[in-house]
Protein backbone atom coordinates (compact mmCIF):
# COMPACT_ATOMS: atom_id res chain seq x y z
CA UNK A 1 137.77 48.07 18.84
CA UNK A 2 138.90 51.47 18.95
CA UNK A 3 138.69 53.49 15.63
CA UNK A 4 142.53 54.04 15.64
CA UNK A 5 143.46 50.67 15.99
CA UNK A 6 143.00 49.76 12.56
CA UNK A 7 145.23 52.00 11.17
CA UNK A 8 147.99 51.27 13.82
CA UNK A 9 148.08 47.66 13.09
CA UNK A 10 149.18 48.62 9.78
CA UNK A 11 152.12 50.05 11.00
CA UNK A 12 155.31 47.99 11.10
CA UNK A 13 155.92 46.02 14.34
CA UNK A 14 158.90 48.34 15.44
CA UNK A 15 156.72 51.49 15.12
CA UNK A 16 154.01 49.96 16.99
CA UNK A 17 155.94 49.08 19.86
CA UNK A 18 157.57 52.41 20.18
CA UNK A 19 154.11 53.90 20.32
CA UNK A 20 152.81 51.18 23.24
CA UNK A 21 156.29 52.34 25.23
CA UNK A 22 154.92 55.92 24.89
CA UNK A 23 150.89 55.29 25.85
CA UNK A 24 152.81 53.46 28.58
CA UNK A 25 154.84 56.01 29.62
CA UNK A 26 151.85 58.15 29.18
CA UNK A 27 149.88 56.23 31.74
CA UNK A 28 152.48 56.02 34.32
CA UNK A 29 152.70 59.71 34.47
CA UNK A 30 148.96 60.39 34.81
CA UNK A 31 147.44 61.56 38.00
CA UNK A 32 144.26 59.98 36.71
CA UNK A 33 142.37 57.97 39.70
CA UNK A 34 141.40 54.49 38.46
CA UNK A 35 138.74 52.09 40.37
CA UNK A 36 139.59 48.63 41.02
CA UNK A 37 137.59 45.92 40.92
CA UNK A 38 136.33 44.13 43.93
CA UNK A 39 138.04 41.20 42.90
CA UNK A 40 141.44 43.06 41.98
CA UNK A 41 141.14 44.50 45.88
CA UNK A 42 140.50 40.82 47.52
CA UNK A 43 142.98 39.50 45.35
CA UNK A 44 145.75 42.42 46.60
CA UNK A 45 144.47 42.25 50.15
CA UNK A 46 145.00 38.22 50.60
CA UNK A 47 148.92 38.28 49.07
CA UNK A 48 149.95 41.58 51.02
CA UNK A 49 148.59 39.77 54.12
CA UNK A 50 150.26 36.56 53.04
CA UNK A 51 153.33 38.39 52.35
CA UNK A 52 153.42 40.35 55.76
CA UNK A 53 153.41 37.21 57.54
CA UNK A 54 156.32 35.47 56.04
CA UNK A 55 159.84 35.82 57.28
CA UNK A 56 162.01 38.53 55.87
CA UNK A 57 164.17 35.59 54.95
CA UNK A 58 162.15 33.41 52.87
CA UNK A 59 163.06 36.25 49.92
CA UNK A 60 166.34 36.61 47.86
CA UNK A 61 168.15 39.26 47.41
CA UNK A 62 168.87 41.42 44.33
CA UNK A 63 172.36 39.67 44.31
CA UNK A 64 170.86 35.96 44.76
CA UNK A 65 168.53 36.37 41.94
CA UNK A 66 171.09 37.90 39.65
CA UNK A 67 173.56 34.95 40.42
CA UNK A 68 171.09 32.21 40.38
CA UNK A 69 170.55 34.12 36.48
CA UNK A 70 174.27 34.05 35.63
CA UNK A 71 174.21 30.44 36.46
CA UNK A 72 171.42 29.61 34.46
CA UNK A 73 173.18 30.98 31.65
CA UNK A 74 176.44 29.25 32.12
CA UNK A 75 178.29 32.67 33.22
């Protein structure tokens, strides 16, 4: 466990979050190089090859999935 952690937990669960959005946030704009692990690359090799050979129109659009939501609601 990292050192810090113990004194964030204390935090209230509002405060916490807004600090995971900004480690998040933090991440996403890093131009750190992470490696994967084997498995990760197998794993994202077999569904981008499974993907590429399915028909553009097995998929729904933005608009589909958005209705099919509104209609889930009762909307």
């Amino acid at each position: 466990m990292h050192p810090a952690l113990g004194q964030l937990t204390q935090l209230p669960v509002a405060e916490r979050l807004e600090i995971v959005h900004e480690l998040w946030d933090s991440i996403a704009e890093s131009k750190e190089q992470l490696s994967a692990e084997q498995w990760h690359r197998e794993i994202a090799t077999a569904r981008l090859a499974e993907l590429e050979g399915r028909e553009e129109e097995e998929g729904l659009t933005r608009e589909q999935v958005w209705e099919q939501v509104d209609q889930r609601r009762g909307s």
